[in-house]
Each structure stands twice: as structure tokens, then as C-alpha cells.
Protein backbone atom coordinates (compact mmCIF):
# COMPACT_ATOMS: atom_id res chain seq x y z
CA UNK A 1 45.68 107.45 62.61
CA UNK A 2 45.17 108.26 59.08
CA UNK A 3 41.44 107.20 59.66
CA UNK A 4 41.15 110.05 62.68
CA UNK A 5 42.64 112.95 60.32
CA UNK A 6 40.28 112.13 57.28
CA UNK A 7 37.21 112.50 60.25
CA UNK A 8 38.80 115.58 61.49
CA UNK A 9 39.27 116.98 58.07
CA UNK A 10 35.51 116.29 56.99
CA UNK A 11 34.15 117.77 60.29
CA UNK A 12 36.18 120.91 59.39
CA UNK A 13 35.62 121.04 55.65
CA UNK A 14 31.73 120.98 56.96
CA UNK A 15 32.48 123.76 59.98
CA UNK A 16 33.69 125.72 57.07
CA UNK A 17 31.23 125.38 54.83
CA UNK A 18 28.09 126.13 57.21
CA UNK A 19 29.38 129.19 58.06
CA UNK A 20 29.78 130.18 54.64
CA UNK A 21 26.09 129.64 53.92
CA UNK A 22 25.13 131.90 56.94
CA UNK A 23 27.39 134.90 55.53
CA UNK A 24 23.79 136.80 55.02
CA UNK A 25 22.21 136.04 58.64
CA UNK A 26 24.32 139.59 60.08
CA UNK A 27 20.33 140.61 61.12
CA UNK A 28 17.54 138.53 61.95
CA UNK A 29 14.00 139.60 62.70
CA UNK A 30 10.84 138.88 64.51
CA UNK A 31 7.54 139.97 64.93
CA UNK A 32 6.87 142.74 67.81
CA UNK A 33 5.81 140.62 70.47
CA UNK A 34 5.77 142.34 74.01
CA UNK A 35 7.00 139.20 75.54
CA UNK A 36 10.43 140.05 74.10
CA UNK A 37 10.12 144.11 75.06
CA UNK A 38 8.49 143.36 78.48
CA UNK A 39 11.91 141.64 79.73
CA UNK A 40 14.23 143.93 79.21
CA UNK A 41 12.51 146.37 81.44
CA UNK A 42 12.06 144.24 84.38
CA UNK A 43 13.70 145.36 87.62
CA UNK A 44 15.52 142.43 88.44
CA UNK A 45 17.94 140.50 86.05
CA UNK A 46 16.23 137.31 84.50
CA UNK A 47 18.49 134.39 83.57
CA UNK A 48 18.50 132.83 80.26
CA UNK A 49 16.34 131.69 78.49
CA UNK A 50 16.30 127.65 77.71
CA UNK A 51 17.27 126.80 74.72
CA UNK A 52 14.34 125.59 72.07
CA UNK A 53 14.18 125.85 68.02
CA UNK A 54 12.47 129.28 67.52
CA UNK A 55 12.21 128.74 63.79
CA UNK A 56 8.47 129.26 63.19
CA UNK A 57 8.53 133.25 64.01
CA UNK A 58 12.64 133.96 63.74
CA UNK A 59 13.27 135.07 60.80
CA UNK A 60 16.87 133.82 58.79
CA UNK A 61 18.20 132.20 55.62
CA UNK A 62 20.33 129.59 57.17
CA UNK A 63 19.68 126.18 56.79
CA UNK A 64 22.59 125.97 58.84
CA UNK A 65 21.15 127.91 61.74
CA UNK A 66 17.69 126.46 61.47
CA UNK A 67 19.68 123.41 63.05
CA UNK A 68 20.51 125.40 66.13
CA UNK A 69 18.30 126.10 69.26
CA UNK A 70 17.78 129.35 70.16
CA UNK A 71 18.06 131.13 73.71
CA UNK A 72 17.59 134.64 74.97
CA UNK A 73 19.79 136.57 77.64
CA UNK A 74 18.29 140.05 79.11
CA UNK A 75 21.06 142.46 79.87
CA UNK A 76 21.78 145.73 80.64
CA UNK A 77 22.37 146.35 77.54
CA UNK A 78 19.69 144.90 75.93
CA UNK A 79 18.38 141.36 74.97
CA UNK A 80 20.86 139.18 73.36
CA UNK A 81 19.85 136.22 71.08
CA UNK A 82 22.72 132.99 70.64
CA UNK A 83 22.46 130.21 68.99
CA UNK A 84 23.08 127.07 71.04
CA UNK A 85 26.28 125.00 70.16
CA UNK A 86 28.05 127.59 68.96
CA UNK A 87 29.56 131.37 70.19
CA UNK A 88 27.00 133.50 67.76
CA UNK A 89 25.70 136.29 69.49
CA UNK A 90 23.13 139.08 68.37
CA UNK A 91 21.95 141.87 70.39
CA UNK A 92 17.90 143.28 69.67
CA UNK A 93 17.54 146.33 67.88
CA UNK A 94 13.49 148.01 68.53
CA UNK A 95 13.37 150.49 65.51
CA UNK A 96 9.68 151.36 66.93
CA UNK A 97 8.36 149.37 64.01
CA UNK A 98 6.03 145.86 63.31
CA UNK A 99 9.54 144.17 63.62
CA UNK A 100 12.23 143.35 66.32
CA UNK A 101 15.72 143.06 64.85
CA UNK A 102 18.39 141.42 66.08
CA UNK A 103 22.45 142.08 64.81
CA UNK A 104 25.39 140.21 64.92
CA UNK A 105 27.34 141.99 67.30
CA UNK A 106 30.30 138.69 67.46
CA UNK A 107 32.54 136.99 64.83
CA UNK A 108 32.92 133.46 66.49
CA UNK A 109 34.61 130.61 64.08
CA UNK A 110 34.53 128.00 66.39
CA UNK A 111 31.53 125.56 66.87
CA UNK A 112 30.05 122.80 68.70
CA UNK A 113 32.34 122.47 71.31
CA UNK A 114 29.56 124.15 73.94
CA UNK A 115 26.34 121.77 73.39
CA UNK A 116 24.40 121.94 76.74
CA UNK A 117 26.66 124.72 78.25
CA UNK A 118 25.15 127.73 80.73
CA UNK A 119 25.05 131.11 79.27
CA UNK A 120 24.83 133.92 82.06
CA UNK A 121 25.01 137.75 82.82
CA UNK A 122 27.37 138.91 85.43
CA UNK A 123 28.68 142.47 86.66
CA UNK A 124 28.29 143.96 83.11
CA UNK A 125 29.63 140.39 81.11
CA UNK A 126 28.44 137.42 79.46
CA UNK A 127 29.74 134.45 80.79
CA UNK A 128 29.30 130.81 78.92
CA UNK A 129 29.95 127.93 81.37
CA UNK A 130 31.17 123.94 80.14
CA UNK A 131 29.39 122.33 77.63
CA UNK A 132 30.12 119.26 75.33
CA UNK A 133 31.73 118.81 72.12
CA UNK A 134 34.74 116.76 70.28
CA UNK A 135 33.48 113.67 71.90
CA UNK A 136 34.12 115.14 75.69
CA UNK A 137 32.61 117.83 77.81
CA UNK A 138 34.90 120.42 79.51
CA UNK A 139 34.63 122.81 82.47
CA UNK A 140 36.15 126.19 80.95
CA UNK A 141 34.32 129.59 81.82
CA UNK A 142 33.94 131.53 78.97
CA UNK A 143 33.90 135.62 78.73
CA UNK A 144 32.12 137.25 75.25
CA UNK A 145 35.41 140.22 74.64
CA UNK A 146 32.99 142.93 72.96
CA UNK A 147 36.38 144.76 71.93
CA UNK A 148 37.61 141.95 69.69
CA UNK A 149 34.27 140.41 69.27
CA UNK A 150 35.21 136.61 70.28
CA UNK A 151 34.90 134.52 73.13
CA UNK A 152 37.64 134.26 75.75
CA UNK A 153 38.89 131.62 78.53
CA UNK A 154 38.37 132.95 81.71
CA UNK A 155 41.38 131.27 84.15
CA UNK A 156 39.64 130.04 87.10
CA UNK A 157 41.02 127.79 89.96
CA UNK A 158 39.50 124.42 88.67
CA UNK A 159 37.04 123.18 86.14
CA UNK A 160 33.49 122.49 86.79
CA UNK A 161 31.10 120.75 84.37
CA UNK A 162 27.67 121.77 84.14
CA UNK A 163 24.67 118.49 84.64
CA UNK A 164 24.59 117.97 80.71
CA UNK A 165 21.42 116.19 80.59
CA UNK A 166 19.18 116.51 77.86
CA UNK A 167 16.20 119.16 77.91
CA UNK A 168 17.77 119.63 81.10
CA UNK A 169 17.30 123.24 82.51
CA UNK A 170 18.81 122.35 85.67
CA UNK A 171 22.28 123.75 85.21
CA UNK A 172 23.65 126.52 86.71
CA UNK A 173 22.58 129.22 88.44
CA UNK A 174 23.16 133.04 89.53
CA UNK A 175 22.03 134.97 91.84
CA UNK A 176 20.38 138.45 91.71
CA UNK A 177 23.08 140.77 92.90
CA UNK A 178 25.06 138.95 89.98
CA UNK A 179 28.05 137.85 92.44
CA UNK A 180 27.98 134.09 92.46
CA UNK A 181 26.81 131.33 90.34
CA UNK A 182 26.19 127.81 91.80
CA UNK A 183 26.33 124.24 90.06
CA UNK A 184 24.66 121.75 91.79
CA UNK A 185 26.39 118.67 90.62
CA UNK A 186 28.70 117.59 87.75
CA UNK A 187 28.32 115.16 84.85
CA UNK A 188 32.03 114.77 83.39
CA UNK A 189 31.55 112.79 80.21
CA UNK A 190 35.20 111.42 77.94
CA UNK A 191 33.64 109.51 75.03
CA UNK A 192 37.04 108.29 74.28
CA UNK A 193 37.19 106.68 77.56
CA UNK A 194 33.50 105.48 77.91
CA UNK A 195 31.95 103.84 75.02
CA UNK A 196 28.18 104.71 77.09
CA UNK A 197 26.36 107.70 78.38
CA UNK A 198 25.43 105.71 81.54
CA UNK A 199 28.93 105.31 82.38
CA UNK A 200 29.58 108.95 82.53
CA UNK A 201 31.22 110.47 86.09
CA UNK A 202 28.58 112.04 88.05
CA UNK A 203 30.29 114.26 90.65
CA UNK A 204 27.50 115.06 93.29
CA UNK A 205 29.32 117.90 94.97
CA UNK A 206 27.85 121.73 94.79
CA UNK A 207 30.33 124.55 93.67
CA UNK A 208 30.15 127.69 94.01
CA UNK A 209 31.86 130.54 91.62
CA UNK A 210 32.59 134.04 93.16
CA UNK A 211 32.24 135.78 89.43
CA UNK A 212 34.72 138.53 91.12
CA UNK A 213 37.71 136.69 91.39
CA UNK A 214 37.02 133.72 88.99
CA UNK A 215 37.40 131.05 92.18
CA UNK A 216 35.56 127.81 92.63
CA UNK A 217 34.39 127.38 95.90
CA UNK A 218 33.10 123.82 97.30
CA UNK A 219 29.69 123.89 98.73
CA UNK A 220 28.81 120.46 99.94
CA UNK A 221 27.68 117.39 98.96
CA UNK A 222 24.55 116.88 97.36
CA UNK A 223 22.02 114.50 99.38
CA UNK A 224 20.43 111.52 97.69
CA UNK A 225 17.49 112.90 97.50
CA UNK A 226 18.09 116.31 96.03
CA UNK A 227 20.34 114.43 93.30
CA UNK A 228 17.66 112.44 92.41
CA UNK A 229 15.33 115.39 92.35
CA UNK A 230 17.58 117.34 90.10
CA UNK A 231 18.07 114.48 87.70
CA UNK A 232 14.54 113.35 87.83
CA UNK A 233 12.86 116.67 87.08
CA UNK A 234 15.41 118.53 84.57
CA UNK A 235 12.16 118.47 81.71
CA UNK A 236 10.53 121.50 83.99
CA UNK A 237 12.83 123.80 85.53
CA UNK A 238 12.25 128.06 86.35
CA UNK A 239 15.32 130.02 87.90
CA UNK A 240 14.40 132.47 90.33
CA UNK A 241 15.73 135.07 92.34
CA UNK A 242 16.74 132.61 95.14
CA UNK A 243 17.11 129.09 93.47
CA UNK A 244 15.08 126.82 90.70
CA UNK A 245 11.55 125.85 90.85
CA UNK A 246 11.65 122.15 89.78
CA UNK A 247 8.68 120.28 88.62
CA UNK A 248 7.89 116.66 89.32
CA UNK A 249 4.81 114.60 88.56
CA UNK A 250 2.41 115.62 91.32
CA UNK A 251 4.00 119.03 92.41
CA UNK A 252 6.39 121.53 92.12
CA UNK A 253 9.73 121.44 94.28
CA UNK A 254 11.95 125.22 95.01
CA UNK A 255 15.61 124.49 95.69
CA UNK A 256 16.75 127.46 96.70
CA UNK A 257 20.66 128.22 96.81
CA UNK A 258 20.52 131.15 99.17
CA UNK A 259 19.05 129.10 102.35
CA UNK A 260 20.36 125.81 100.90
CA UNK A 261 16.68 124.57 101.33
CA UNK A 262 13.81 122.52 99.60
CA UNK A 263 9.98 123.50 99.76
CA UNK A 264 7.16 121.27 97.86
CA UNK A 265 3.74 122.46 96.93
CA UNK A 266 1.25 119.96 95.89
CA UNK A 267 -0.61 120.31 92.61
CA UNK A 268 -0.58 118.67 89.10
CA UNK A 269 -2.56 121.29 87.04
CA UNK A 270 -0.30 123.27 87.43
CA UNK A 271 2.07 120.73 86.45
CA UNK A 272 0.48 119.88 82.99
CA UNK A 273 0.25 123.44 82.33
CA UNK A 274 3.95 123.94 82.57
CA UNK A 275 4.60 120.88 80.96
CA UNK A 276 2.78 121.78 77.96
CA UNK A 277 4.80 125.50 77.92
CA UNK A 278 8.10 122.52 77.42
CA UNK A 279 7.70 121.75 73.69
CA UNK A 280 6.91 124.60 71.78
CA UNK A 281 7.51 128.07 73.76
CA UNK A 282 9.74 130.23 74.94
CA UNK A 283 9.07 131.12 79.20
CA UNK A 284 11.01 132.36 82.16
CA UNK A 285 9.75 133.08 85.69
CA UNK A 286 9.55 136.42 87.70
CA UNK A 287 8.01 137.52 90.45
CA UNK A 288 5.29 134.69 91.14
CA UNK A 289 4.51 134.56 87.55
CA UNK A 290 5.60 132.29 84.12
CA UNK A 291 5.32 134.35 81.59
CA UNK A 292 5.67 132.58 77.87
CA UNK A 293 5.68 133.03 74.31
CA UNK A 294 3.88 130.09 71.86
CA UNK A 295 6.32 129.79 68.70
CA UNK A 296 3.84 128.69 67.02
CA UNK A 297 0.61 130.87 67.22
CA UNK A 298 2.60 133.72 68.67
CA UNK A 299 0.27 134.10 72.14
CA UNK A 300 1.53 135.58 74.84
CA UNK A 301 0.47 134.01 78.09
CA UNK A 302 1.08 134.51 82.00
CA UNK A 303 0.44 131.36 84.42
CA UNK A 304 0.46 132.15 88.22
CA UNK A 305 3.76 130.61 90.55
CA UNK A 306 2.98 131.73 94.02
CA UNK A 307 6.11 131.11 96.22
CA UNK A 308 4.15 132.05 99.11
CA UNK A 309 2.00 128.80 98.64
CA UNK A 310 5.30 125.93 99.29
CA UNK A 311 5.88 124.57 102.14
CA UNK A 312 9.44 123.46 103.34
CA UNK A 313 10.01 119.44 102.95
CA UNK A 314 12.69 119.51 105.67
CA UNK A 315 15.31 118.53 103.58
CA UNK A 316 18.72 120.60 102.20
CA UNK A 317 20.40 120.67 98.76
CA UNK A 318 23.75 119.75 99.87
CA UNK A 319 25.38 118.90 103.22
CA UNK A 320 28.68 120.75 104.46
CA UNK A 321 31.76 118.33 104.49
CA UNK A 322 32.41 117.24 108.31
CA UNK A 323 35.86 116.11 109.41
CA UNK A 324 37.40 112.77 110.54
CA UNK A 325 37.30 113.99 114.20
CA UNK A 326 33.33 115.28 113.89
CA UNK A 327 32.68 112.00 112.60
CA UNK A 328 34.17 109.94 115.51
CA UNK A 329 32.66 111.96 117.88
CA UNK A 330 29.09 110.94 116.03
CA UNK A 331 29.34 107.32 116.11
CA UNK A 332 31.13 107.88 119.82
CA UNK A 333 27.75 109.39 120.85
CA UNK A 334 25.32 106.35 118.62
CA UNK A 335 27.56 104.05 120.45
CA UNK A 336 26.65 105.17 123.79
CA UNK A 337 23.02 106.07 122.42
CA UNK A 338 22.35 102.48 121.23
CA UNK A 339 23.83 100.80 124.82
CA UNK A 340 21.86 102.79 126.92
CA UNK A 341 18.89 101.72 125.16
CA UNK A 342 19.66 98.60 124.87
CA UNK A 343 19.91 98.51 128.57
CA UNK A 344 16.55 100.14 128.78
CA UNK A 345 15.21 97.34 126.69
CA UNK A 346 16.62 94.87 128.96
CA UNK A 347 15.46 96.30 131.95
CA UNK A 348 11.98 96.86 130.75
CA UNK A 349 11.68 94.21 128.48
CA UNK A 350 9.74 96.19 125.56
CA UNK A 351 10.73 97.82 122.45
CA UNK A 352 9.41 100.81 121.50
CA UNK A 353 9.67 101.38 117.19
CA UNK A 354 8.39 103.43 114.60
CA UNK A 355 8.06 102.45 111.35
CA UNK A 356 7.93 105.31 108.90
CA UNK A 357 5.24 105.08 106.60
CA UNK A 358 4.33 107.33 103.35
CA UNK A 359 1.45 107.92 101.46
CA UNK A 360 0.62 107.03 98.19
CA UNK A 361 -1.86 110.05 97.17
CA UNK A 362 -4.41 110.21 94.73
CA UNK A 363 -4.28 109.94 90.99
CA UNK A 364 -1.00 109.19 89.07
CA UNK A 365 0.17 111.59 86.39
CA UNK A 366 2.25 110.27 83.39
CA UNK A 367 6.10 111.21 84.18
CA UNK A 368 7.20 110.08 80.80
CA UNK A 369 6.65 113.23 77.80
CA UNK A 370 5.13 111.86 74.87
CA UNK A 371 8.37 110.62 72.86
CA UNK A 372 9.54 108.64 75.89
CA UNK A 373 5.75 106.92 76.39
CA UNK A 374 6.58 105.98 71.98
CA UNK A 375 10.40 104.76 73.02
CA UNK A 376 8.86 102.51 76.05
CA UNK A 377 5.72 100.90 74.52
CA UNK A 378 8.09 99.80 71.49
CA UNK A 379 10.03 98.30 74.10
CA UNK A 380 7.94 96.58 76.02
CA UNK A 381 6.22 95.19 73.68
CA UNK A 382 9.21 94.12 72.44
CA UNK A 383 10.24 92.44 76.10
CA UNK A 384 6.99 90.88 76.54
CA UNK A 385 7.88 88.76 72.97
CA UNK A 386 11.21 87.83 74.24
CA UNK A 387 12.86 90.65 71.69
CA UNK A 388 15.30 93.66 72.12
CA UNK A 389 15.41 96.73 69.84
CA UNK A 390 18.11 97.53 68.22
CA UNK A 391 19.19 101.54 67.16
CA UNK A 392 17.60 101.68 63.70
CA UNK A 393 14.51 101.30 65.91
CA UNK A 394 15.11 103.67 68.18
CA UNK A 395 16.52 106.54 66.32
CA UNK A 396 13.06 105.93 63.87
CA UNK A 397 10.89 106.27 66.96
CA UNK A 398 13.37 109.54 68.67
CA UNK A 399 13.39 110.77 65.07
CA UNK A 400 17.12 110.76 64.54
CA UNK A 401 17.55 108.68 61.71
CA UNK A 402 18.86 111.82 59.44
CA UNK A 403 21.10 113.03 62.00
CA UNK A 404 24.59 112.13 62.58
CA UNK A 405 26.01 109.32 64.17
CA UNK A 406 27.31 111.87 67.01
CA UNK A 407 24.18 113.10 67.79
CA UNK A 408 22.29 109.81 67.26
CA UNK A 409 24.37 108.40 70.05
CA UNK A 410 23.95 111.37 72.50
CA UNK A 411 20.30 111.45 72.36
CA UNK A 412 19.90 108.20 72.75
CA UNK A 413 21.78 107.93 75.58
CA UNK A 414 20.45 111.05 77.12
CA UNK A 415 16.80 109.68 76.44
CA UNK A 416 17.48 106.35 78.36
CA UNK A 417 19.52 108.24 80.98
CA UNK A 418 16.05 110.13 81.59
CA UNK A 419 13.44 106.91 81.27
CA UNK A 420 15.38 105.16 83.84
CA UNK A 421 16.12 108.61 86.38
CA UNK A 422 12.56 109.19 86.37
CA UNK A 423 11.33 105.61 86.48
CA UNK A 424 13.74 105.66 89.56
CA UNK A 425 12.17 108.52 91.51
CA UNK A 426 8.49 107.98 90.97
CA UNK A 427 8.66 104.20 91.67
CA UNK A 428 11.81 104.27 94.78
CA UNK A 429 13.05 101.72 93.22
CA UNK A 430 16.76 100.94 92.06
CA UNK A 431 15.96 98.91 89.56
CA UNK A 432 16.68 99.70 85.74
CA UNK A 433 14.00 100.24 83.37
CA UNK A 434 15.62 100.13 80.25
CA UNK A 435 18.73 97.57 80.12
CA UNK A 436 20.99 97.16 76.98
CA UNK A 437 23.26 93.93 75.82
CA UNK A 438 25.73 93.85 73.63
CA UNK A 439 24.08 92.87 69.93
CA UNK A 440 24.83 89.39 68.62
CA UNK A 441 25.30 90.42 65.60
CA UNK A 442 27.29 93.62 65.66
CA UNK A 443 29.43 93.74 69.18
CA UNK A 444 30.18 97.41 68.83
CA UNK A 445 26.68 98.30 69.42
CA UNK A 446 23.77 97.57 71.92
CA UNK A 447 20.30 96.75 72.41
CA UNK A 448 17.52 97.61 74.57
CA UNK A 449 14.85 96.10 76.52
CA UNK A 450 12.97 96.36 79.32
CA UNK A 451 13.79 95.07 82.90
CA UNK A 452 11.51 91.87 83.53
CA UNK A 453 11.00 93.19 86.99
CA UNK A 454 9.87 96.78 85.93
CA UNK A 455 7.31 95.54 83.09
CA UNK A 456 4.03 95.55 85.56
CA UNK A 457 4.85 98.68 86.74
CA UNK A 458 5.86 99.98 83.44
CA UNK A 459 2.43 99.05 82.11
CA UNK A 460 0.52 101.03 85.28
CA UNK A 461 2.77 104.68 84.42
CA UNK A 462 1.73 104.03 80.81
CA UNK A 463 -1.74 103.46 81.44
């Protein structure tokens, strides 16, 4: 107990102390860029912007906040900039000058307790949904009071966790009129219950939130194959007006919410293109385009996203919950189904079958990004020398070896979470990629290696 209190008293003294470093960050400024005064006057409201470090060309004194990602929300009122894992909030000032300005329009304390969470615009508001912090995630809906300049707990009917995945776009999303906001599935993660990322809850049914009166509403239940598509493809993701554009290896999939559909079209280019938009820019979609910023050169850019070119797969995002009495009746009617043709059979003595088949395509793209490909050649060549890697290695090769134990442990699991998702979807297999064991030496912590059944395959995707 003692032990818990010191933690909890460092972590605060620290809390404490960033913020007093940032005392001077009440303005921040940019460069004019038109990317940043072209959204505010489109004619449609455009979700956030995804969170990425926007150091290069933002402007601030805070080593503190130089730690912090940075996302943009258009409203009404104007753009708003906030820092991610934490309730700072500044609203862009355009003085008609060579800079854009943003102020400080909250006075939030409290801190990382939102990693990963969904910041939204609704009927005049801004909302913050879930997010992770103090070693659980949480499913509170969260309303920015401009009168008192702090974040308050919205009282809804039930809690719903966002997918906190990392680089995961794939969260939550609202629709145009600004009524409803939709989670596709859950990820409910209690570190003091689970001592792994793999074993958090994953909750595969769709909510919906009517933003009006604050209630949950449930949807459906996610198929397999739009979980897996949702998981598998959260490193490219575009709201829209009607649902999320989701990109895969080969192709781009549209999920959209208001038809409860999935469309597909075909074509890695523009895959590559997108990808490379990922690392090192700020983009959002509207109207058929992907418009994006380069933090690093400053370009402004436009790549075309035709909606009219995908073409429907078939399939639904979620299925509507049938009762007991719907579901007898369905195996009633396969029952008498399967009899009568098995009396057919016996009568005429032949079997008529079709085996589905599928197509393997042309060339294969890589699905891994360029830190992953790092993580799984150490590993396998690791595996193919009858060795594991422990976490010194792997927080070397992910680049976490100055960060805290916290994070070191979320980003690693989040990283294998993603190797094996992927791995999962472009191979249809079930099979882990990446499997840890306890270590010999140390109990409390694991190591990693690659499945012996996966390493052939593993060596094609990285070829």
C-alpha cells in the first residue's frame, strides 16, 4: 500500500510540474497555410482531425507539450486545436497576417486519463468520448463547459469504450446533421485485472448515441468480417459524411453507418499514396477529395477519393439481434430444407455442390508500415536461431527505450495487437504471428517470437 501512494504521489508531483512549465503556451502560432483556413469554410462539418505530433511548424515553448499529439476540430465557431491526452483546448485566431494563432480558451488540470479517446462536434458542443488512462480505459462522455472553462461528465444511460487501438482512426463516428454518433465495437481494457493487452475485452456490438438525449442505443452485432476489417485496417482511416473509408492492402473499403453497408474498390496506388499521408501530415476527407498538410515541408496537397467508383461487397457492418423464437423458426425451416434434399439425393442418386472459390489477384503489397517490417525481421531472425526477444529489444527497435514503463508496455502491446490483426486478415488464417512466453529469467515479463507455422509466410509479406 505504501508502495501504491509513493507511485501516485510521483505521478502527481510530475502532473504538477509539467503544467507549470507550460504556464507561457496561453497562444501558439503557425504559419498561414490555407489548409487550416480552407476548413473552416466548408459547407459541411468535418470530423476531427487524427491525432499526430505537429511539432515541426506549431509553434510553443513546452517541452511538456512537444510530448503531446496534436488534433484539429472545425466548428462553428472556428477551428479548435487540443492536445491529445489531456483536456487543453485552443481556438484559431486569423489576425489577417503571415501567422495563424491559436489561444487557450480552457483551464483543464487533469491529464492523461483520455489517451486514444474521440473528440467530436455536436449541436453547438464539443464532446470527448472514453479514452485510457490510470492503468484502465473508461466509457464517460465528456462536454467542454465554455462558461467555467473545464470539461464536464455528461450522464448517459451506459458506458461505451471507444476501439483503443494504436494509430487507430477507426473510432467513433458522427454524422452530418450532428444527431448521432456510432461506435462500432468496444475494447474495454483493466490493467489491474489483465497483466496483457491481448487479453483485453473486445465487445463486438455497435452503439449508437442520440447526442439529444445522451442515450446509448444498441445497433447490432458486428459480423466477423467487418470486425476484422476494422481491426485490420485502423493505420488508414477517412470519416465521411455517411461512414469511414478504410484502407487495406490492395483497396479501399467504405463502411458506411447510414445504410449499414460495405463497398470495396480495387486499387493499391492509391493505397501507398494514403499510406504515405500516415506518418508525417495532417489530412481529412470531403467531398471525393483528401486534402493534407506535410508537417514537414509545409505542402499542401489534394489526392482524388471518388465514392462513385466502389462497388458494394454484399456484406453489412453489424447484424440486428434476432430472438429465441426467430431463431427456432430458422433451424425449423434448415431442418426441413436439408430432408427434402436429402430425399432428392436419394431419389436421384447425385449431389449437386459448389465449392466457393476466391482469387488470389495480382501483386502483393506490404501490410506491415515500416517499424512493424524492423519489429518482425528482428524476430524472425531470432525464431529461425531457436531465440526469443526480450523487451529491451523491442522497445530499442519501437524506439521506446526513454519512455516510461506505462507507455513502453502499451505500445508494445498495441504494436503486436496490430502485427498479428493484420497478419490475420491478409493471410485467413487464425494462427498467431507473434507469440510470447513467460521469460526464464524474470517471470513478470515476456518474450516474443514468431509462430513456427507463420515463418514461410512471414518471409513472402516481407519480401
Amino acid at each position: 500500500m505504501v508502495k501504491i501512494y509513493f507511485i501516485a504521489s510521483i505521478g502527481l508531483f510530475f502532473t504538477f510540474f509539467g503544467f507549470a512549465q507550460e504556464k507561457g503556451d496561453s497562444v501558439l502560432s503557425i504559419r498561414r497555410s490555407p489548409f487550416f483556413t480552407d476548413i473552416v469554410k466548408r459547407d459541411y462539418p468535418i470530423p476531427c482531425l487524427q491525432a499526430i505530433g505537429a511539432h515541426s511548424y506549431l509553434r510553443l515553448n513546452s517541452e511538456f507539450l512537444r510530448t503531446m499529439p496534436v488534433e484539429y476540430l472545425p466548428t462553428k465557431k472556428g477551428l479548435m486545436l487540443h492536445f491529445g491526452r489531456s483536456g487543453r483546448l485552443y481556438q484559431m485566431k486569423d489576425n489577417g497576417d503571415s501567422l495563424l494563432y491559436f489561444e487557450r480558451v480552457d483551464r483543464t488540470i487533469n491529464q492523461n486519463y483520455n489517451n486514444g479517446s474521440s473528440l467530436f462536434y455536436a449541436q453547438g458542443d464539443i464532446y470527448e468520448l472514453s479514452g485510457y488512462g490510470f492503468w484502465k480505459s473508461n466509457g464517460l462522455l465528456r462536454l467542454y463547459n465554455s462558461t467555467d472553462r473545464e470539461w464536464d461528465i455528461v450522464p448517459t444511460n451506459r458506458e461505451v469504450h471507444v476501439p483503443l487501438v494504436a494509430s487507430s482512426r477507426s473510432t467513433a463516428w458522427r454524422d452530418t446533421a450532428g444527431n448521432f454518433l456510432y461506435v462500432p465495437y468496444q475494447i474495454i481494457i483493466n490493467d489491474g485485472m489483465s497483466s496483457s493487452w491481448n487479453e483485453a475485452t473486445i465487445d463486438p456490438v455497435s452503439y449508437r448515441l442520440d447526442i439529444k438525449t445522451k442515450e446509448w442505443e444498441e445497433l447490432g452485432e458486428m459480423t466477423n468480417s467487418a470486425l476484422k476489417l476494422f481491426k485490420a485496417a485502423n493505420f488508414i482511416c477517412y470519416p465521411s459524411e455517411n461512414g469511414y473509408y478504410l484502407a487495406m492492402t490492395k483497396g479501399v473499403y467504405f463502411a458506411d453507418f447510414t445504410s449499414n453497408t460495405i463497398s470495396f474498390l480495387e486499387d493499391p496506388q492509391l493505397v501507398q499514396t494514403l499510406l504515405r499521408l500516415q506518418s508525417n501530415s495532417q489530412s481529412y476527407y470531403y467531398k471525393g477529395w483528401v486534402y493534407s498538410l506535410n508537417s514537414s515541408s509545409y505542402k499542401y496537397d489534394s489526392i482524388r477519393l471518388d465514392p462513385k467508383r466502389f462497388t458494394s461487397t454484399g456484406e453489412v457492418i453489424w447484424e440486428k439481434p434476432r430472438s429465441f423464437a426467430i431463431w427456432f423458426y430458422g433451424l425449423f425451416v434448415l431442418l426441413m430444407l436439408g430432408l427434402f434434399l436429402l430425399y432428392r439425393q436419394r431419389k436421384r442418386k447425385t449431389v449437386n455442390s459448389v465449392i466457393p472459390s476466391s482469387g488470389t489477384g495480382g501483386g502483393q503489397l506490404q501490410p506491415f508500415t515500416e517499424t512493424e517490417q524492423s519489429l518482425l525481421k528482428l524476430l524472425l531472425g531470432r525464431s529461425e536461431k531457436g531465440l526469443t526477444a526480450n523487451i529491451t529489444d523491442i522497445n530499442y527497435v519501437l524506439g521506446l527505450k526513454d519512455k516510461s514503463a506505462g507507455m513502453q508496455k502499451k505500445v508494445r502491446s498495441d504494436v503486436m495487437s496490430n502485427i498479428n490483426e493484420k497478419y490475420a486478415f491478409v493471410t485467413r488464417q487464425n494462427d498467431l504471428l507473434v507469440q510470447s512466453i513467460r521469460s526464464v529469467a524474470d517471470k513478470r515479463y515476456f518474450e516474443y517470437m514468431i509462430n513456427p507455422a507463420c515463418r514461410e509466410k512471414l518471409r513472402q509479406l516481407l519480401s
